[in-house]
N, C-alpha and C. Protein backbone atom coordinates (compact mmCIF):
# COMPACT_ATOMS: atom_id res chain seq x y z
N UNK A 1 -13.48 -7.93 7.02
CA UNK A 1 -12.11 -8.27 7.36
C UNK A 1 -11.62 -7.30 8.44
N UNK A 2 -10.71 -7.68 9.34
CA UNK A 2 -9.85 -6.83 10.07
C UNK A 2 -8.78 -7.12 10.09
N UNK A 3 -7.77 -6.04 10.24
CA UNK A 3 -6.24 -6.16 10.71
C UNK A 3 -5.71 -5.46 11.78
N UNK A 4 -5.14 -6.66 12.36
CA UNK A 4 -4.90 -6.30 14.36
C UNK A 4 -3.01 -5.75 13.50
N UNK A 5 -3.34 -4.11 14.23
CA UNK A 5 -1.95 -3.51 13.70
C UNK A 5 -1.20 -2.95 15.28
N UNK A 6 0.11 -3.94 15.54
CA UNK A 6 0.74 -3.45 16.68
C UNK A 6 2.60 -3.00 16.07
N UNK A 7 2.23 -1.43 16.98
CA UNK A 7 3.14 -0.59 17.05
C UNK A 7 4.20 -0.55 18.01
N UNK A 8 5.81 -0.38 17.65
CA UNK A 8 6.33 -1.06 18.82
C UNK A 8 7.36 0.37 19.05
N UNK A 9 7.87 1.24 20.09
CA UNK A 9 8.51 2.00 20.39
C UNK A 9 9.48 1.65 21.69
N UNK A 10 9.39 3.01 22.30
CA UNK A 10 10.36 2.79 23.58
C UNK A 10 9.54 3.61 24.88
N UNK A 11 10.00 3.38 26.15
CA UNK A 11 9.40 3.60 27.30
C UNK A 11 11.01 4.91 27.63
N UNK A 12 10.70 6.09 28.86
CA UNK A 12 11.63 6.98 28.48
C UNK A 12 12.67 6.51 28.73
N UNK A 13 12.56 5.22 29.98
CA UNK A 13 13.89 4.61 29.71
C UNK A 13 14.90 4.01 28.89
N UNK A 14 14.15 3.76 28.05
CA UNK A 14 14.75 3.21 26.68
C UNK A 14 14.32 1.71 26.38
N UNK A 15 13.52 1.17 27.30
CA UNK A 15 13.48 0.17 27.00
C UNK A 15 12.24 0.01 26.08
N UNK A 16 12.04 -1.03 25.04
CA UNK A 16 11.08 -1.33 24.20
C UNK A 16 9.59 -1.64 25.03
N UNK A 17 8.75 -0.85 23.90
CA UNK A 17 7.19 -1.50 24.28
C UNK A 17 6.52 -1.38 23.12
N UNK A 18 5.02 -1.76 23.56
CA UNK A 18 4.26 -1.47 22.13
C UNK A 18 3.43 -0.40 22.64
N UNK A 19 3.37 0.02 21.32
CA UNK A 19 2.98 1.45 21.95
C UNK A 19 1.38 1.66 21.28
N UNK A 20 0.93 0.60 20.34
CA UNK A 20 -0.52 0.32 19.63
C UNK A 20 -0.67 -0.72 19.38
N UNK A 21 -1.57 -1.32 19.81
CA UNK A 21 -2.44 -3.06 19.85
C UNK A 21 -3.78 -2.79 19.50
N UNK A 22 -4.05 -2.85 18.34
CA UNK A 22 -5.79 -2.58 18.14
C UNK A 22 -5.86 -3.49 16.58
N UNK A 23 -7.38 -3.35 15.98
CA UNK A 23 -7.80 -3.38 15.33
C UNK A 23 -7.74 -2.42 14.69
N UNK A 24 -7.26 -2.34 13.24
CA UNK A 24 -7.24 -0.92 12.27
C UNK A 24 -8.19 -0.36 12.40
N UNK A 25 -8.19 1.14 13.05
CA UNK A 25 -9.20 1.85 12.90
C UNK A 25 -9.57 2.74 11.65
N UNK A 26 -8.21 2.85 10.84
CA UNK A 26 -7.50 3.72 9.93
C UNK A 26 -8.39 2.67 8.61
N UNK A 27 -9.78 2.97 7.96
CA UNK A 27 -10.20 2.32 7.10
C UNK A 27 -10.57 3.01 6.05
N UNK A 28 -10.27 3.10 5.07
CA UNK A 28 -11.06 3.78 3.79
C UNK A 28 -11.80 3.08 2.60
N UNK A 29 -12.77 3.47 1.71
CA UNK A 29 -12.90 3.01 0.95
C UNK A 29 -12.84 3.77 -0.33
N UNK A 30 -12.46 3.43 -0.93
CA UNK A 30 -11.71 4.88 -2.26
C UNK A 30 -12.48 4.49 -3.13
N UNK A 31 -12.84 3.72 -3.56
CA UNK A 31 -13.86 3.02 -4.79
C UNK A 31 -14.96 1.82 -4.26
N UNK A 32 -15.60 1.16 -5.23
CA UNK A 32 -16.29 0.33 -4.82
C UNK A 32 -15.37 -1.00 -4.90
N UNK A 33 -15.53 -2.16 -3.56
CA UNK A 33 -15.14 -3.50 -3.93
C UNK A 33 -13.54 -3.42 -3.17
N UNK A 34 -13.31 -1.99 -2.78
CA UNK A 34 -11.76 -2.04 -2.46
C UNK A 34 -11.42 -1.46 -1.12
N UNK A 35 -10.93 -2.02 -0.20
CA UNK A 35 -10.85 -1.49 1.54
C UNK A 35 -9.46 -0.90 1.41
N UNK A 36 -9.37 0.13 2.04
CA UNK A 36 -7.38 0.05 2.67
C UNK A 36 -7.73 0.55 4.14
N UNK A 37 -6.56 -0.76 4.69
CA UNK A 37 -6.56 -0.81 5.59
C UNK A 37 -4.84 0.47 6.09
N UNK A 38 -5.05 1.75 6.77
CA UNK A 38 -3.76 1.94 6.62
C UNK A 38 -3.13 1.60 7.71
N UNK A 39 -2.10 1.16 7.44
CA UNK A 39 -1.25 0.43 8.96
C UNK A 39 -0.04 1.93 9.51
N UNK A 40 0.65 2.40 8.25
CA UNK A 40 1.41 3.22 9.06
C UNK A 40 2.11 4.51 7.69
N UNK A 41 2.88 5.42 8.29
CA UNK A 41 2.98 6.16 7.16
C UNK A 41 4.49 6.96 8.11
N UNK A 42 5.76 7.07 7.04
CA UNK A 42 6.69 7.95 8.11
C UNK A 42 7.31 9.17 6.85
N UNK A 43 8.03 10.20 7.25
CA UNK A 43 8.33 11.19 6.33
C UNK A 43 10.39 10.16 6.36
N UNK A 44 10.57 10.06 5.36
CA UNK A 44 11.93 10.01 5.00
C UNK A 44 13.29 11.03 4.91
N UNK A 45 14.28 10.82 5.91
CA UNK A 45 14.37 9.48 6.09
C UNK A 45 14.06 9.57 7.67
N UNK A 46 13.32 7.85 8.29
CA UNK A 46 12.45 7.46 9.11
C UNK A 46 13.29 8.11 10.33
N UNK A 47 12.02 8.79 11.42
CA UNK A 47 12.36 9.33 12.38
C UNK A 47 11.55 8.35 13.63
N UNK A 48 12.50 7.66 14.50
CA UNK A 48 12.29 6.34 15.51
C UNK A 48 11.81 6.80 16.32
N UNK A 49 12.06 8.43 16.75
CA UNK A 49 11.42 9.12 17.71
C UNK A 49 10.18 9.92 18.06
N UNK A 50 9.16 9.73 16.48
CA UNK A 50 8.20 10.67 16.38
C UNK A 50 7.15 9.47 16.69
N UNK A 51 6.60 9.32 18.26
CA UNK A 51 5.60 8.50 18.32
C UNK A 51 4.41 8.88 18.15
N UNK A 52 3.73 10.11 16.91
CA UNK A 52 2.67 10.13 16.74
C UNK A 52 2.30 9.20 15.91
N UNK A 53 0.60 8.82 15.74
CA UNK A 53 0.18 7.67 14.77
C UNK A 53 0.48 7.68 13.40
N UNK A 54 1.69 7.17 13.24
CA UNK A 54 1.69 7.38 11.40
C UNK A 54 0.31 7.33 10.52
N UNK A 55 -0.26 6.24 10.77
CA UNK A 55 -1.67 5.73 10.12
C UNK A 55 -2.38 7.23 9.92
N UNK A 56 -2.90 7.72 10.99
CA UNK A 56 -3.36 9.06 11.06
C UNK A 56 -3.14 10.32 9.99
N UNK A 57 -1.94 10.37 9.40
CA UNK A 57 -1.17 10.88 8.52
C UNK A 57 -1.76 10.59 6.88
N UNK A 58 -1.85 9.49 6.97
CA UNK A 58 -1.90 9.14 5.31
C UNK A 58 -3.12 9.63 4.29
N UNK A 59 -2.55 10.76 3.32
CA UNK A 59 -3.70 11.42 2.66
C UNK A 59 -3.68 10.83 1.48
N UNK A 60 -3.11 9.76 0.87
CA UNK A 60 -3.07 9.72 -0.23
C UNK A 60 -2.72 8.55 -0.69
N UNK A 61 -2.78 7.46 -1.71
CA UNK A 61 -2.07 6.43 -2.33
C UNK A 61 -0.46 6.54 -2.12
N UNK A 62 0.24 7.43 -2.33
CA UNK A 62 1.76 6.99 -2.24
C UNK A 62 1.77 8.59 -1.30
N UNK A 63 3.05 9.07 -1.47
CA UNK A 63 3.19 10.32 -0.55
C UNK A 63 4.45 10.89 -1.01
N UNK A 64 4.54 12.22 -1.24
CA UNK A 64 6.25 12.72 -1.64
C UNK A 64 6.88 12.81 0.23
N UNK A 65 7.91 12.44 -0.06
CA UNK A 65 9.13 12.82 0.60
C UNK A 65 8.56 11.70 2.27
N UNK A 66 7.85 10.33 1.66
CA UNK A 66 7.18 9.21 2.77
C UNK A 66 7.34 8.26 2.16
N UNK A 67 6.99 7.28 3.16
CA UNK A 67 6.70 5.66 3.42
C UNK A 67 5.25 5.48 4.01
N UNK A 68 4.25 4.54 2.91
CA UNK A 68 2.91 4.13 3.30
C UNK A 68 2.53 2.47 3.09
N UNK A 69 2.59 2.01 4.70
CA UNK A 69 1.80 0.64 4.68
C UNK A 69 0.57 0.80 4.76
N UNK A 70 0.06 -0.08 4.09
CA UNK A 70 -1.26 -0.46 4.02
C UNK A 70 -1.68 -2.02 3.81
N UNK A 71 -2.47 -2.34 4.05
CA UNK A 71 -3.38 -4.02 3.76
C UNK A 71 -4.33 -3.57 2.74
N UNK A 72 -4.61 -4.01 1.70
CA UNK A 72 -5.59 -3.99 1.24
C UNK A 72 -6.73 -5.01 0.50
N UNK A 73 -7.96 -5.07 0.39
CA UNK A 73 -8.75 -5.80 0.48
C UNK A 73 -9.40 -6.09 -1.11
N UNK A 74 -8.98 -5.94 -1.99
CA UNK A 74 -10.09 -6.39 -3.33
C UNK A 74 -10.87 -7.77 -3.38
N UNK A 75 -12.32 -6.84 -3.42
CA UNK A 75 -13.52 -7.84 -3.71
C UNK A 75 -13.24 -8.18 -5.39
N UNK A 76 -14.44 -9.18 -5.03
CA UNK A 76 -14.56 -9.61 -6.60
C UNK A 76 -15.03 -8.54 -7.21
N UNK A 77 -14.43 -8.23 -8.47
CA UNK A 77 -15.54 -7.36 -9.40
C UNK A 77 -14.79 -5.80 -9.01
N UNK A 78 -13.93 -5.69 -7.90
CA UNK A 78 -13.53 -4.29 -8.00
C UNK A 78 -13.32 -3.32 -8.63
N UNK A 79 -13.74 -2.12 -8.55
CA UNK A 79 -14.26 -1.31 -9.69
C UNK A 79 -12.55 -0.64 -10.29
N UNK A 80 -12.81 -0.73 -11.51
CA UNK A 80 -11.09 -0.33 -12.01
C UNK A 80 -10.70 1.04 -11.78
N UNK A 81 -9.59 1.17 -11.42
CA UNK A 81 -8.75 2.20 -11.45
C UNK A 81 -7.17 1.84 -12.12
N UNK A 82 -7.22 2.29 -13.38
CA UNK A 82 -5.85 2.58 -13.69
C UNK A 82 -4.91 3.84 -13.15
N UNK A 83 -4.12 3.53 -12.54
CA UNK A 83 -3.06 4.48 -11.93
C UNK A 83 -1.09 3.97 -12.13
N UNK A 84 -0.84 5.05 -11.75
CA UNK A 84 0.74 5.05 -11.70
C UNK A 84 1.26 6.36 -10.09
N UNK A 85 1.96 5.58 -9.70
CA UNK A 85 1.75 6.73 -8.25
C UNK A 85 3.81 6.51 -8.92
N UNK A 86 4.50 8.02 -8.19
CA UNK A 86 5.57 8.23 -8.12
C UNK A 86 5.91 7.79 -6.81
N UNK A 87 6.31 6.06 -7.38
CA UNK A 87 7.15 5.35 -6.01
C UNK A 87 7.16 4.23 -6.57
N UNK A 88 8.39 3.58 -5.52
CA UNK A 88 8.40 2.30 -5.60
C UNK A 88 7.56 1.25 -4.33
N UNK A 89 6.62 0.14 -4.94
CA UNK A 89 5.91 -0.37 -4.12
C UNK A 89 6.06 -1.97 -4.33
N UNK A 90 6.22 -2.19 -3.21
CA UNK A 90 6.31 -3.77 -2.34
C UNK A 90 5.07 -4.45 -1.72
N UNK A 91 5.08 -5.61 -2.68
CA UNK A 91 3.47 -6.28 -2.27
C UNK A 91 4.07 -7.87 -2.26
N UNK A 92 2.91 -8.11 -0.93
CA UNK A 92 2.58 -9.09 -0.87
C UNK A 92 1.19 -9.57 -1.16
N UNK A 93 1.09 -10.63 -1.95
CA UNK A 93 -0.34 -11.34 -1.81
C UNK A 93 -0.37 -12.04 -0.53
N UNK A 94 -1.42 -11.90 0.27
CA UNK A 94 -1.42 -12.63 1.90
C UNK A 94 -2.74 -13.48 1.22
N UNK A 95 -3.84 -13.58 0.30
CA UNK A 95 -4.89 -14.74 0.23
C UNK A 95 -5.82 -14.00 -0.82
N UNK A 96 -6.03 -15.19 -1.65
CA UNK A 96 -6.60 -14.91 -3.22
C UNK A 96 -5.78 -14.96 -3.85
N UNK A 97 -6.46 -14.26 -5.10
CA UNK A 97 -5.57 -14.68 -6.17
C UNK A 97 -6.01 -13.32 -6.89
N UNK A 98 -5.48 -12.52 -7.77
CA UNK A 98 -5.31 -10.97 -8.59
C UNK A 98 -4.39 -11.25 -9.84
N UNK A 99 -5.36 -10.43 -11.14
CA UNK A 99 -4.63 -10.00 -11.91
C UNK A 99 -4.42 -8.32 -12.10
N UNK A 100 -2.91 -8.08 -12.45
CA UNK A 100 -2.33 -7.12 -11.97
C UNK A 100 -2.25 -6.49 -13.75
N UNK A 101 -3.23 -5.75 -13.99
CA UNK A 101 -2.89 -5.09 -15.59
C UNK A 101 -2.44 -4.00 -15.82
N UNK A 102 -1.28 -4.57 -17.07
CA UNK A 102 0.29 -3.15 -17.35
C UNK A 102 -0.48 -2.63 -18.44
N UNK A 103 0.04 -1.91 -19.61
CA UNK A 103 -0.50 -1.26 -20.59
C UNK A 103 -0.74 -2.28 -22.03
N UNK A 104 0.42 -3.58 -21.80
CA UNK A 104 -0.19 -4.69 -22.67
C UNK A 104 0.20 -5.99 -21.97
N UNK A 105 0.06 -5.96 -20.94
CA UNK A 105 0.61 -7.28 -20.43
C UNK A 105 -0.39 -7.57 -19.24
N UNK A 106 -0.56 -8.81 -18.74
CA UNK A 106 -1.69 -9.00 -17.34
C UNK A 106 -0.80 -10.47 -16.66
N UNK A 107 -0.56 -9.83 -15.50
CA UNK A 107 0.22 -11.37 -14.46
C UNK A 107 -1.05 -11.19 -13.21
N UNK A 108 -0.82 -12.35 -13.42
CA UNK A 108 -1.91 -13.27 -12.32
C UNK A 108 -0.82 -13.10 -11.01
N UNK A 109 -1.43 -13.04 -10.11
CA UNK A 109 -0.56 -12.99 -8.49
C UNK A 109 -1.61 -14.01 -8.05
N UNK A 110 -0.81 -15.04 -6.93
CA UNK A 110 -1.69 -15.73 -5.75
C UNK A 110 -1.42 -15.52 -4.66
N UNK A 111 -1.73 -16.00 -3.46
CA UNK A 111 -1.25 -16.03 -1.90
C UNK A 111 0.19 -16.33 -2.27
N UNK A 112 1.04 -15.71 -1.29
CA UNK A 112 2.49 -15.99 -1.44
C UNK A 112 3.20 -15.43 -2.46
N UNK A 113 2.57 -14.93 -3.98
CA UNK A 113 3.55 -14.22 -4.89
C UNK A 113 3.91 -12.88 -4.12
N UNK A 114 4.86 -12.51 -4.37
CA UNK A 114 5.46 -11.04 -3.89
C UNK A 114 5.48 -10.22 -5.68
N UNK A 115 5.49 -8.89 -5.31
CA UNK A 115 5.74 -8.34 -6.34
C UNK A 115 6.70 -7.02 -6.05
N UNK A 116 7.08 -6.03 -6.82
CA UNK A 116 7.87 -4.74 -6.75
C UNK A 116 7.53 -3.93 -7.99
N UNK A 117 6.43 -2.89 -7.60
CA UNK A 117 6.07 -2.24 -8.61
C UNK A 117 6.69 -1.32 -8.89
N UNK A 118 7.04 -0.47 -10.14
CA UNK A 118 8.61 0.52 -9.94
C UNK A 118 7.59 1.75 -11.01
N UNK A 119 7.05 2.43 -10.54
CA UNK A 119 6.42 3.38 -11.13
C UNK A 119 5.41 2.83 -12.55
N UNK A 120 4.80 2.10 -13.15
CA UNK A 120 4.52 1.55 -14.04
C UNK A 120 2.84 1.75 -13.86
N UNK A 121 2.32 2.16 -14.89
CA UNK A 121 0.29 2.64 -15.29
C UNK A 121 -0.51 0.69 -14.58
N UNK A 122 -0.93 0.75 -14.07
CA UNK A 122 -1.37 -0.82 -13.77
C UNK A 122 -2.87 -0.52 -13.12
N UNK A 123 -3.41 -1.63 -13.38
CA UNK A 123 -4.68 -2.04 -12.54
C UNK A 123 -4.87 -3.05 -11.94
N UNK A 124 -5.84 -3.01 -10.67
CA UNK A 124 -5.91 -4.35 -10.09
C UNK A 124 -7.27 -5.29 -10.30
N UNK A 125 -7.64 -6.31 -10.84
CA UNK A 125 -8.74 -7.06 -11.61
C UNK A 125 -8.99 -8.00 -10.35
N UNK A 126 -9.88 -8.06 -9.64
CA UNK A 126 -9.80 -9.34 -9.10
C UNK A 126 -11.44 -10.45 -10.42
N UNK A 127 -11.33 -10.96 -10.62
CA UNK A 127 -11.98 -11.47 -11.48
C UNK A 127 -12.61 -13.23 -10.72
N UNK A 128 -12.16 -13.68 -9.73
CA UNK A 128 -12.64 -14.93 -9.08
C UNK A 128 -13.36 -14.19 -8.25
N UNK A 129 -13.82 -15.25 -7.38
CA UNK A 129 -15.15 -15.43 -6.54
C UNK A 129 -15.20 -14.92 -4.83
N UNK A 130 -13.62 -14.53 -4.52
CA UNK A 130 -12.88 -14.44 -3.22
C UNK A 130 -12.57 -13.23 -3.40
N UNK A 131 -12.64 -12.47 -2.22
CA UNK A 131 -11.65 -11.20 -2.17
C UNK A 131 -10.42 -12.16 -2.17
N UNK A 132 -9.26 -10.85 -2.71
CA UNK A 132 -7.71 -11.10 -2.44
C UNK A 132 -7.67 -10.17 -1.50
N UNK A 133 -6.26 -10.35 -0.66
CA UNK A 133 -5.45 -9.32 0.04
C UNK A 133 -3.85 -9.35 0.08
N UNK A 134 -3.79 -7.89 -0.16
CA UNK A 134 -2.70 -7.65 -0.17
C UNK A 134 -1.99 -6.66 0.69
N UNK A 135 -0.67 -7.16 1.05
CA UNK A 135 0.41 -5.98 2.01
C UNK A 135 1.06 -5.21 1.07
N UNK A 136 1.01 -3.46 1.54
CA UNK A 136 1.93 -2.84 -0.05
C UNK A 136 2.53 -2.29 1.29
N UNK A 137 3.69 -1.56 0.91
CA UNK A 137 5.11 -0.43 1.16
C UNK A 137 5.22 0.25 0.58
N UNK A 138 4.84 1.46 0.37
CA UNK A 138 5.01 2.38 -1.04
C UNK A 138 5.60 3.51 -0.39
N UNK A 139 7.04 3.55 -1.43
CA UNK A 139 7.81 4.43 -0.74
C UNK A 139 8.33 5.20 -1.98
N UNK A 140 8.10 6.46 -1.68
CA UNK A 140 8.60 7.88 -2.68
C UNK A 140 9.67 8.03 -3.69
N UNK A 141 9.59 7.83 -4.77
CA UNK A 141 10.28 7.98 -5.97
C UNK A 141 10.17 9.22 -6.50
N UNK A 142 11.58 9.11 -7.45
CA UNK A 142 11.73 10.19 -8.45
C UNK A 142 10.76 9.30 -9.61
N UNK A 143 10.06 10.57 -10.30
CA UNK A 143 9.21 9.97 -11.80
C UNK A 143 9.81 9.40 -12.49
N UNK A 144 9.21 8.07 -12.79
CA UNK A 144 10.32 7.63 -14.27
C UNK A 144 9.90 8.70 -15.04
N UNK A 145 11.37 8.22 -16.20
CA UNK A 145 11.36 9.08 -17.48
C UNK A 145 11.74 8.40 -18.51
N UNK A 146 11.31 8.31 -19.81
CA UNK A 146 11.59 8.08 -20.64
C UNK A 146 11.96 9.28 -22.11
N UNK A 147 13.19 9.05 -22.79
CA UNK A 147 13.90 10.01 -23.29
C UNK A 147 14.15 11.47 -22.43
N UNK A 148 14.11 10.99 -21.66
CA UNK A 148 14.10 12.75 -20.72
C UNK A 148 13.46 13.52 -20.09
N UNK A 149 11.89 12.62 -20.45
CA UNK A 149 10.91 13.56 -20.44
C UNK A 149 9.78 12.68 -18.93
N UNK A 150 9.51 13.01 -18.13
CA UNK A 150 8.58 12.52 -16.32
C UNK A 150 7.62 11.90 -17.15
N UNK A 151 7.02 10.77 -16.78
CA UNK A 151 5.77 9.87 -16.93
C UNK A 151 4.82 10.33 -16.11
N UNK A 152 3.81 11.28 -16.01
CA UNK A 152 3.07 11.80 -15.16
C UNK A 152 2.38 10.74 -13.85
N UNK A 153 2.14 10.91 -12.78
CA UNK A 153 1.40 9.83 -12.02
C UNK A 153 -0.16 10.28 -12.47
N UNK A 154 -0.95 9.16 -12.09
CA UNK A 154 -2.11 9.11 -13.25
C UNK A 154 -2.76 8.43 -11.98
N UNK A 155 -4.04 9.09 -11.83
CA UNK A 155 -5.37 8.30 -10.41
C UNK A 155 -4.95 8.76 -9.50
């Protein structure tokens, strides 16, 4: 798979351009069966003027005191990781189909479901015959808590 990621800024006059037209070079593979593609990453709150490569930046699944796009790619059979990252994250399914597992619950996502993950332990199953892909936004939260006490991030 590839993802053509274009970056759009300003020229010193002020007028708009793009300032990156490529193919993601920004590729990892963190486990088996699973690509991230990273598209971009900014420190909060977003600075319009720092035209270094956000992508370049991104050390980690979510980020304190940031914003991280990414595409990502699950094959069939992807190897599990249960995690909880401190943030809130915005997904799109862009093609396939994923089940998304909580601590007793499992929702199926297809192309077109959107989701909003809000700090919560989950895994991603792809269990059919197709990679899925998905667009996330994961942007920096305070830890949930329950009775008072931080839900640790976990993976």
């Amino acid at each position: 798979m590839q993802v053509r990621r274009v970056v759009t800024g300003h020229k010193r006059d002020g007028k708009a351009t793009v300032l990156i037209d490529e193919i993601s070079k920004d590729v990892v593979n963190p486990r088996q069966g699973c690509t991230f593609f990273n598209i971009w990453s900014t420190p909060l709150p977003v600075d319009n003027n720092d035209d270094s490569d956000g992508a370049k930046k991104i050390i980690g699944t979510a980020m304190k005191d940031k914003a991280v796009f990414r595409v990502i790619e699950y094959a069939p059979g992807v190897a599990p990781r249960n995690h909880r990252t401190d943030s809130i994250d915005f997904a799109v399914v862009m093609s396939g189909e994923i089940d998304m597992t909580l601590d007793d619950e499992v929702v199926h996502l297809k192309a077109g479901d959107v989701m909003v993950q809000r700090g919560t332990i989950h895994d991603w199953i792809n269990k059919g015959d197709k990679p899925c892909v998905i667009a996330f936004v994961l942007i920096d939260a305070a830890p949930v808590e329950i009775d008072g006490q931080p839900l640790a991030h976990v993976g």
